[in-house]
C-alpha atoms as a PDB file:
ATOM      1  CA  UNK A   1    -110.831 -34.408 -94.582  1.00  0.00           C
ATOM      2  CA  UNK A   2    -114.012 -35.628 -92.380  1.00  0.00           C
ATOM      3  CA  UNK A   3    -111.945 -35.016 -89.530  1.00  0.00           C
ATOM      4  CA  UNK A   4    -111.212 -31.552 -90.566  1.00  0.00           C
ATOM      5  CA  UNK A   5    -115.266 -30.717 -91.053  1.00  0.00           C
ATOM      6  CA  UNK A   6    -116.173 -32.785 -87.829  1.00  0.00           C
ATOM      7  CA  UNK A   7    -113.320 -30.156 -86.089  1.00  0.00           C
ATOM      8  CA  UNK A   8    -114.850 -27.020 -87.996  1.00  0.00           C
ATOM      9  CA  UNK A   9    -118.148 -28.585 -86.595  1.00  0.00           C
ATOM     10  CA  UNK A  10    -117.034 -28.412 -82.970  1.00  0.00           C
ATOM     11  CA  UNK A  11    -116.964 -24.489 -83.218  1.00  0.00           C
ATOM     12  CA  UNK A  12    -119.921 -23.829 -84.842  1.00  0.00           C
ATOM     13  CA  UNK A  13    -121.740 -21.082 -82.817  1.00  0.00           C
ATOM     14  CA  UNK A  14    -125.532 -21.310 -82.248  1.00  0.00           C
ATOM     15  CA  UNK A  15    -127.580 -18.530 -81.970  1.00  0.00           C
ATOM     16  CA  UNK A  16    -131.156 -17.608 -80.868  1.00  0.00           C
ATOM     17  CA  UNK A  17    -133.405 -15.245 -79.640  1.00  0.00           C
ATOM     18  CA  UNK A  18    -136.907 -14.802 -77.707  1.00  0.00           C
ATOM     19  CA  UNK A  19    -138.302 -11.403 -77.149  1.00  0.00           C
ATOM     20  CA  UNK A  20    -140.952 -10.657 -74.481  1.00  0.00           C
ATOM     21  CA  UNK A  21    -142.357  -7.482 -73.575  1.00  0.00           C
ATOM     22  CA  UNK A  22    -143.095  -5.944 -70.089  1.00  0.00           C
ATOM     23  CA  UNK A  23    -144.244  -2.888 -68.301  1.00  0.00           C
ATOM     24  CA  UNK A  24    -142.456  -1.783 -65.067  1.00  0.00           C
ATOM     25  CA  UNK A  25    -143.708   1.190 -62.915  1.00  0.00           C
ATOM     26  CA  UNK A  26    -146.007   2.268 -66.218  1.00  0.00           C
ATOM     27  CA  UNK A  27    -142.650   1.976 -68.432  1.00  0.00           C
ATOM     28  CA  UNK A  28    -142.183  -0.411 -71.247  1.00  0.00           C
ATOM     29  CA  UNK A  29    -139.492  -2.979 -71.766  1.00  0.00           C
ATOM     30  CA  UNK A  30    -138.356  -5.929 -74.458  1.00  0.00           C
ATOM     31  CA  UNK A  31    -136.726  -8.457 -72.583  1.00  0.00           C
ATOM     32  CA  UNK A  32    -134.553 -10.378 -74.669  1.00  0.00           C
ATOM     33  CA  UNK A  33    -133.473 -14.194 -74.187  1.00  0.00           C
ATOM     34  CA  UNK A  34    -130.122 -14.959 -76.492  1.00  0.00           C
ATOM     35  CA  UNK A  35    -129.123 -19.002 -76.683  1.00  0.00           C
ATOM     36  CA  UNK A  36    -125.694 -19.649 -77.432  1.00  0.00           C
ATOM     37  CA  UNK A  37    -123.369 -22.868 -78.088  1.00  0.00           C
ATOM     38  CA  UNK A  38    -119.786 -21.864 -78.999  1.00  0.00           C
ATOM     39  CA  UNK A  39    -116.438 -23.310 -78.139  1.00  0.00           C
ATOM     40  CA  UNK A  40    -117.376 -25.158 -75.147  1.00  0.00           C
ATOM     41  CA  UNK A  41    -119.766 -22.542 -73.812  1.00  0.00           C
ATOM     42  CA  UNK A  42    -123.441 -22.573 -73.990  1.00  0.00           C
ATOM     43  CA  UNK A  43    -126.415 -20.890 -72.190  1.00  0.00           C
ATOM     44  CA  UNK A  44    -128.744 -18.527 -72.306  1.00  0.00           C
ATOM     45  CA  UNK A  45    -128.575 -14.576 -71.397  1.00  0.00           C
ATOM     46  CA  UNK A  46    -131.691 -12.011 -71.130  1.00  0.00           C
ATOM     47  CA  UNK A  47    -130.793  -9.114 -72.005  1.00  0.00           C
ATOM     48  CA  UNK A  48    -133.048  -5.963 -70.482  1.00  0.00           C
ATOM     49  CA  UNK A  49    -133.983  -2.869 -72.947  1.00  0.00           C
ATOM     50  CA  UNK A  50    -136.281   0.002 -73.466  1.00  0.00           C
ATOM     51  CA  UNK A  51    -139.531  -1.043 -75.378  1.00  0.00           C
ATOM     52  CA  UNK A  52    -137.707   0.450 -79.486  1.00  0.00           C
ATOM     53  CA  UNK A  53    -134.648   0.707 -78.474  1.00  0.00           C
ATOM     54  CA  UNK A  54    -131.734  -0.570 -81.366  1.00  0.00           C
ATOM     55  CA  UNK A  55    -130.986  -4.056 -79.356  1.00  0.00           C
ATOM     56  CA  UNK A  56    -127.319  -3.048 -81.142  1.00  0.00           C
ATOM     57  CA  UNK A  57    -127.080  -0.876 -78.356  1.00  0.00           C
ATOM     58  CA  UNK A  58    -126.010  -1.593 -75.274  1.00  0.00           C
ATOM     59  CA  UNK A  59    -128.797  -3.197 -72.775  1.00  0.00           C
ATOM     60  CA  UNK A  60    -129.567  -1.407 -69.446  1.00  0.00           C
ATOM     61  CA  UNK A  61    -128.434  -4.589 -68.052  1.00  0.00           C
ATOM     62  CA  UNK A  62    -127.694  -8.529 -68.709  1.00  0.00           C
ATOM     63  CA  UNK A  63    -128.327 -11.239 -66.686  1.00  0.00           C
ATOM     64  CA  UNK A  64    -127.295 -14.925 -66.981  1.00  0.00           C
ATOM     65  CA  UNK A  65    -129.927 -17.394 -66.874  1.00  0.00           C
ATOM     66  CA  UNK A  66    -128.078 -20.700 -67.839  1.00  0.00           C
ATOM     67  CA  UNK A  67    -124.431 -21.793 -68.497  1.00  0.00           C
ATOM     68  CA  UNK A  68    -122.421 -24.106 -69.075  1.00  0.00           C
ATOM     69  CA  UNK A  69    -118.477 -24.303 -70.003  1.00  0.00           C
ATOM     70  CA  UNK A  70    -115.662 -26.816 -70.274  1.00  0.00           C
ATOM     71  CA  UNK A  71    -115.038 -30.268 -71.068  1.00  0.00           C
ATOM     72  CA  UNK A  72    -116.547 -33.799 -69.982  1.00  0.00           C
ATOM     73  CA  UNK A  73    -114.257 -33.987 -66.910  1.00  0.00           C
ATOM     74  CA  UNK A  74    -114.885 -30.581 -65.391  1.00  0.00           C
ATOM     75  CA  UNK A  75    -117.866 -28.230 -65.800  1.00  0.00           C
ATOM     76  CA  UNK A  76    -118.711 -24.859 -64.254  1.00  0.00           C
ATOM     77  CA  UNK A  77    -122.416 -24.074 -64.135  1.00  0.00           C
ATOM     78  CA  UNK A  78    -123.771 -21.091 -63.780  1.00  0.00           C
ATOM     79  CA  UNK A  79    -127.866 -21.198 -63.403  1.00  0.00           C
ATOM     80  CA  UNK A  80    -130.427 -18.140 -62.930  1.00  0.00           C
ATOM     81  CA  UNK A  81    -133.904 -16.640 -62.495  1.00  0.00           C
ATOM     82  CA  UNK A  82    -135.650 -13.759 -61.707  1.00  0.00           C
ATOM     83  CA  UNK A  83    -138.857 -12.069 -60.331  1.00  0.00           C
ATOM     84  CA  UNK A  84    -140.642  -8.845 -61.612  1.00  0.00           C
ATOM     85  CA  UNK A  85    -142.695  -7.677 -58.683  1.00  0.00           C
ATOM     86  CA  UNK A  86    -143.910  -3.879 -59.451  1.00  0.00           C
ATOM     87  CA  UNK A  87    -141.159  -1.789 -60.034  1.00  0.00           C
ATOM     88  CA  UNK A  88    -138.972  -3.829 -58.011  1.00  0.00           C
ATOM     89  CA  UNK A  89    -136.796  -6.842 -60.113  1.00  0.00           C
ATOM     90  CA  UNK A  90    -135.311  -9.701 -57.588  1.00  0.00           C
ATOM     91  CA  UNK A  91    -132.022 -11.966 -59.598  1.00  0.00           C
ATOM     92  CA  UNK A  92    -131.257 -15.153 -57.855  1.00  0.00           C
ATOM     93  CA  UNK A  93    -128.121 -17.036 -59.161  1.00  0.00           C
ATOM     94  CA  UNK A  94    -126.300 -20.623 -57.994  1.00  0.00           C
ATOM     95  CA  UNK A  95    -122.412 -21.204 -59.263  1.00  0.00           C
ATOM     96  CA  UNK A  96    -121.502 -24.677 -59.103  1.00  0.00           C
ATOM     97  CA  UNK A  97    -118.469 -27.055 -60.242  1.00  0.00           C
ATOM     98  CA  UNK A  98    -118.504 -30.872 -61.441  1.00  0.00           C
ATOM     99  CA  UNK A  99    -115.560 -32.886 -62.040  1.00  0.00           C
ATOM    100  CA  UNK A 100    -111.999 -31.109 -61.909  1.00  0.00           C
ATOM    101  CA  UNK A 101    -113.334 -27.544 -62.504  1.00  0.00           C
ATOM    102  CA  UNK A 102    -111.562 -26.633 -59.358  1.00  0.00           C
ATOM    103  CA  UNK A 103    -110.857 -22.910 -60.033  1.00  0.00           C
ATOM    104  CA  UNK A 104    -114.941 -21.819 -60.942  1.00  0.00           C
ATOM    105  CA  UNK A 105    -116.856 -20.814 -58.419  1.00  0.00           C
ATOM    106  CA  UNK A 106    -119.306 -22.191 -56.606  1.00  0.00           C
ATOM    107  CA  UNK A 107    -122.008 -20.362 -54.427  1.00  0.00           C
ATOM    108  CA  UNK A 108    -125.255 -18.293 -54.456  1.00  0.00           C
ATOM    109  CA  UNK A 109    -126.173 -14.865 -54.783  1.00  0.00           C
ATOM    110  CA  UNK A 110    -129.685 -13.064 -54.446  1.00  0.00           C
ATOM    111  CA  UNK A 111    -129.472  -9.056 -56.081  1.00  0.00           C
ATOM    112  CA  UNK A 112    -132.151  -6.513 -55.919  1.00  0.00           C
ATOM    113  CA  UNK A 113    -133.128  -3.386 -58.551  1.00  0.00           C
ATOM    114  CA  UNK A 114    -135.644  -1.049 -58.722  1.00  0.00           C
ATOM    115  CA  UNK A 115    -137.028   1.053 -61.857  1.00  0.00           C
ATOM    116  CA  UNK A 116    -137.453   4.585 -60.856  1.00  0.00           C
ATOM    117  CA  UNK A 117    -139.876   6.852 -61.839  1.00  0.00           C
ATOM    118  CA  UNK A 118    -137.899   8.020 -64.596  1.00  0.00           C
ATOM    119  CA  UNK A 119    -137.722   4.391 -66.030  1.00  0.00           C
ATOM    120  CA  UNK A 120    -133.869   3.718 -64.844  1.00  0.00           C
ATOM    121  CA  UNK A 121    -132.972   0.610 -63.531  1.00  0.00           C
ATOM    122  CA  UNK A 122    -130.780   0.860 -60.047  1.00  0.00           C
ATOM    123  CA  UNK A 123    -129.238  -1.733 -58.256  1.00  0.00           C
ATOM    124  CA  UNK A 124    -130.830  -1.440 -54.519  1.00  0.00           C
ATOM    125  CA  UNK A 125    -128.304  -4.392 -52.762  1.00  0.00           C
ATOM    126  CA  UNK A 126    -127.148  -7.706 -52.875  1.00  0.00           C
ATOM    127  CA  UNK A 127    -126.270 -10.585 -51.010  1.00  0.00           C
ATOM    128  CA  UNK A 128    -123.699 -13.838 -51.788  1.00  0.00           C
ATOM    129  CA  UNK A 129    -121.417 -16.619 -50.561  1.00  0.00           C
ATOM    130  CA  UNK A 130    -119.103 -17.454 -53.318  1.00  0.00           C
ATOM    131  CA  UNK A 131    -116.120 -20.188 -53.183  1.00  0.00           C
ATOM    132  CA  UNK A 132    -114.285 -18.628 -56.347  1.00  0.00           C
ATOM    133  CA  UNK A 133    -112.264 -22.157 -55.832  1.00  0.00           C
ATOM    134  CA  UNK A 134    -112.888 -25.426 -54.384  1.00  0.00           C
ATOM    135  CA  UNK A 135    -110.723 -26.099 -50.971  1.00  0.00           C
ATOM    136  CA  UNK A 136    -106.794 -26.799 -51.207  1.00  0.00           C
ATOM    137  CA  UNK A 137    -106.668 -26.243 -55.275  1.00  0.00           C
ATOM    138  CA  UNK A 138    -104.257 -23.632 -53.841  1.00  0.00           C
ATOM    139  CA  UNK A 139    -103.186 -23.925 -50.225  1.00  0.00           C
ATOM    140  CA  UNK A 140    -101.951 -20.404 -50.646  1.00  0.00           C
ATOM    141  CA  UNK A 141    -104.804 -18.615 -51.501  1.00  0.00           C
ATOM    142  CA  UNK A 142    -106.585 -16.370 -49.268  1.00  0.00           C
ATOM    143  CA  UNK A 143    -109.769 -18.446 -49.804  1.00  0.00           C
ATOM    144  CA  UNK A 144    -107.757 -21.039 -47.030  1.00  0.00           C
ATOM    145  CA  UNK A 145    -108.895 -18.757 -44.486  1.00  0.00           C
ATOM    146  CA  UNK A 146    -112.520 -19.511 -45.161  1.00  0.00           C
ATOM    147  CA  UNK A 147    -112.585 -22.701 -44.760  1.00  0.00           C
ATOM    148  CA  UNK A 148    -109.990 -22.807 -42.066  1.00  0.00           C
ATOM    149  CA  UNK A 149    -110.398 -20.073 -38.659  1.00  0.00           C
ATOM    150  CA  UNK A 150    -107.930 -17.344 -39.137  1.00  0.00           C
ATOM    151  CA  UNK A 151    -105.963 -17.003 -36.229  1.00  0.00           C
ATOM    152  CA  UNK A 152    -103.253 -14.446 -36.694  1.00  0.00           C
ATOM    153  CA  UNK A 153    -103.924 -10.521 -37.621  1.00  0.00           C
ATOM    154  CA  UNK A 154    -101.999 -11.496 -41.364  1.00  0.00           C
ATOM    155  CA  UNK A 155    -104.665 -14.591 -41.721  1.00  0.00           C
ATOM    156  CA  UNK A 156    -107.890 -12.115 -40.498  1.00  0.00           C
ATOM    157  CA  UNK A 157    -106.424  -9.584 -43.116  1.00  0.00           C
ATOM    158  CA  UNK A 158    -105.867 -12.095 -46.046  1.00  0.00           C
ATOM    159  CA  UNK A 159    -109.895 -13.470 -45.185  1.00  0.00           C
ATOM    160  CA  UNK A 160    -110.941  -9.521 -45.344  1.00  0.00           C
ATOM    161  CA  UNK A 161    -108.999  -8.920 -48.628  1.00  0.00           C
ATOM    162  CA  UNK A 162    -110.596 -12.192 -49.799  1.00  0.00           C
ATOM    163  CA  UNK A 163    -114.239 -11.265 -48.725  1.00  0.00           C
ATOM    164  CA  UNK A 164    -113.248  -7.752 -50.223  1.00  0.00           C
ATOM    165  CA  UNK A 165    -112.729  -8.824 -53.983  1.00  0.00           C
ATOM    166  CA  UNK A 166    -115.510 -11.466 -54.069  1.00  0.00           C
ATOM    167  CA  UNK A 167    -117.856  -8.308 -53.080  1.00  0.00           C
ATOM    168  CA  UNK A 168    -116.586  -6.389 -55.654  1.00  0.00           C
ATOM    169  CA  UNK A 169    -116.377  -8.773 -58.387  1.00  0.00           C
ATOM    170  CA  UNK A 170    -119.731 -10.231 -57.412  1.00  0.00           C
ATOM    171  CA  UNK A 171    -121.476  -7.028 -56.282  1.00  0.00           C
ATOM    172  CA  UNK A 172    -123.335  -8.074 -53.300  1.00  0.00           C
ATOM    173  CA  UNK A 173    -121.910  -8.809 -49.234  1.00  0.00           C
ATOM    174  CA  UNK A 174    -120.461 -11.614 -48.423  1.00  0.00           C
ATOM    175  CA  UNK A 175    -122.538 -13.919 -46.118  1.00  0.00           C
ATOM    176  CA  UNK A 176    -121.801 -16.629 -43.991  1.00  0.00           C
ATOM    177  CA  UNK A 177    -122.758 -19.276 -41.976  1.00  0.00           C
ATOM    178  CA  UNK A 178    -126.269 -19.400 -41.344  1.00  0.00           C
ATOM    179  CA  UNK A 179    -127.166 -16.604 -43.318  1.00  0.00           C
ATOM    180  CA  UNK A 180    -125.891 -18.187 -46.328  1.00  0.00           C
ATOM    181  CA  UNK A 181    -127.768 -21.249 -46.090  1.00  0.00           C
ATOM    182  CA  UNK A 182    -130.568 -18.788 -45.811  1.00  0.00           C
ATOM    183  CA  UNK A 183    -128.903 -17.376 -49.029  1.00  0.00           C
ATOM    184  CA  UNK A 184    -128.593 -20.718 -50.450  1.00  0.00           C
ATOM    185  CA  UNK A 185    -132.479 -22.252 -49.884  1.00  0.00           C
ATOM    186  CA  UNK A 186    -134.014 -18.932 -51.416  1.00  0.00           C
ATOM    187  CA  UNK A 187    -131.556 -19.326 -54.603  1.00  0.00           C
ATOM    188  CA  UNK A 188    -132.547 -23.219 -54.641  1.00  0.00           C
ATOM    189  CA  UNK A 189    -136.592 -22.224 -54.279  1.00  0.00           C
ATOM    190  CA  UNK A 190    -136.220 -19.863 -57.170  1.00  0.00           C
ATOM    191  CA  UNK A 191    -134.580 -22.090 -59.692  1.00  0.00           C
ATOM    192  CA  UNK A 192    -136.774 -24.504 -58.332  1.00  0.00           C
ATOM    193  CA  UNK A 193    -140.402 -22.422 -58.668  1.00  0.00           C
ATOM    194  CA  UNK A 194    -138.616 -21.463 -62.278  1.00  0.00           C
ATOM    195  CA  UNK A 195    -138.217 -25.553 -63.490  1.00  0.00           C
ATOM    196  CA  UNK A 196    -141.573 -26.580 -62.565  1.00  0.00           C
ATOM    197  CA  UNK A 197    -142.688 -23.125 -64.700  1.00  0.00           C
ATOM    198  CA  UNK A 198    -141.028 -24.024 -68.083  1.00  0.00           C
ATOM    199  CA  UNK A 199    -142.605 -28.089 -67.527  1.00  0.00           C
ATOM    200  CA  UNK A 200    -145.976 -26.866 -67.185  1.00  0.00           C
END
């Protein structure tokens, strides 16, 4: 029987919230931050609404500040933060992978939104480089051709198609090379200007 309670125990779900209020471009907004710990997956999400609105209702957007899933041996991490400069709200996110978490991704991405003078929130652009799984965990996947220099018109098309659905998925363009360690030092500054924030 303890066993049984110490296994109910493992699932129990944690749940939070914070609740801050802003004004963006003479509009007001509750941003909410929800803390959850459920089956192997905790974090916490802010979720963005009008200043009254029913937070049953669908947010205008979410955004994910921390997470963590899976077991001792492999992780994925997800890890976030954001800026509110006028009416103009900058979202800077690292993926990363410990242990044998070989199919999460692993990258950064930067995304830009603006609140318009009618108080909506539009996405403006975005840019990433995202491994969506560490090298050789399938030596068939298009991914190869990232890591490796395509050199057939098949192997450029597979990289494209690859490029293609991280995009999508992601929403942002892909990066490379320089410009994503570029990418990658801005993401690291901003989780970085956002630790020595919440230790002050």
């Amino acid at each position: 029987m303890k066993n049984f309670y110490l296994f109910l125990l493992s699932f129990v779900f944690v749940y939070s919230q914070d609740i801050n209020q802003t004004s963006i471009n003479n509009f007001s907004y509750e941003i909410v931050y929800s803390t959850y710990n459920e089956y192997g997956d905790k974090g916490t999400e802010m979720m963005f609404y009008r200043k009254n609105q029913n937070h049953d209702e669908l947010p205008l957007f979410t955004f994910t500040l921390e997470n963590q899933s899976g077991g001792c041996s492999e992780k994925s991490i997800q890890a976030g933060a954001y800026d509110i400069n006028g009416s103009k709200l900058t979202f800077y996110t690292h993926w990363d992978r410990v242990g044998k978490a070989y199919a999460s991704p692993q990258g950064d991405r930067i995304q830009h939104y603006e609140v318009d003078n009618n108080g909506t929130v539009h996405f403006i652009d975005g840019l990433l480089y995202i491994e969506t799984e560490a090298k050789n965990y399938d030596t068939q996947s298009d991914i190869q051709f990232l890591f490796n220099i395509p050199k057939t018109l098949e192997e450029k098309q597979k990289l494209k198609e690859y490029i293609k659905r991280v995009e999508q998925t992601f929403k942002g363009h892909f990066v490379r090379d320089k410009e994503a360690d570029t990418l990658h030092q801005k993401v690291d500054k901003a989780l970085m200007e956002k630790r020595k924030t919440r230790w002050k």
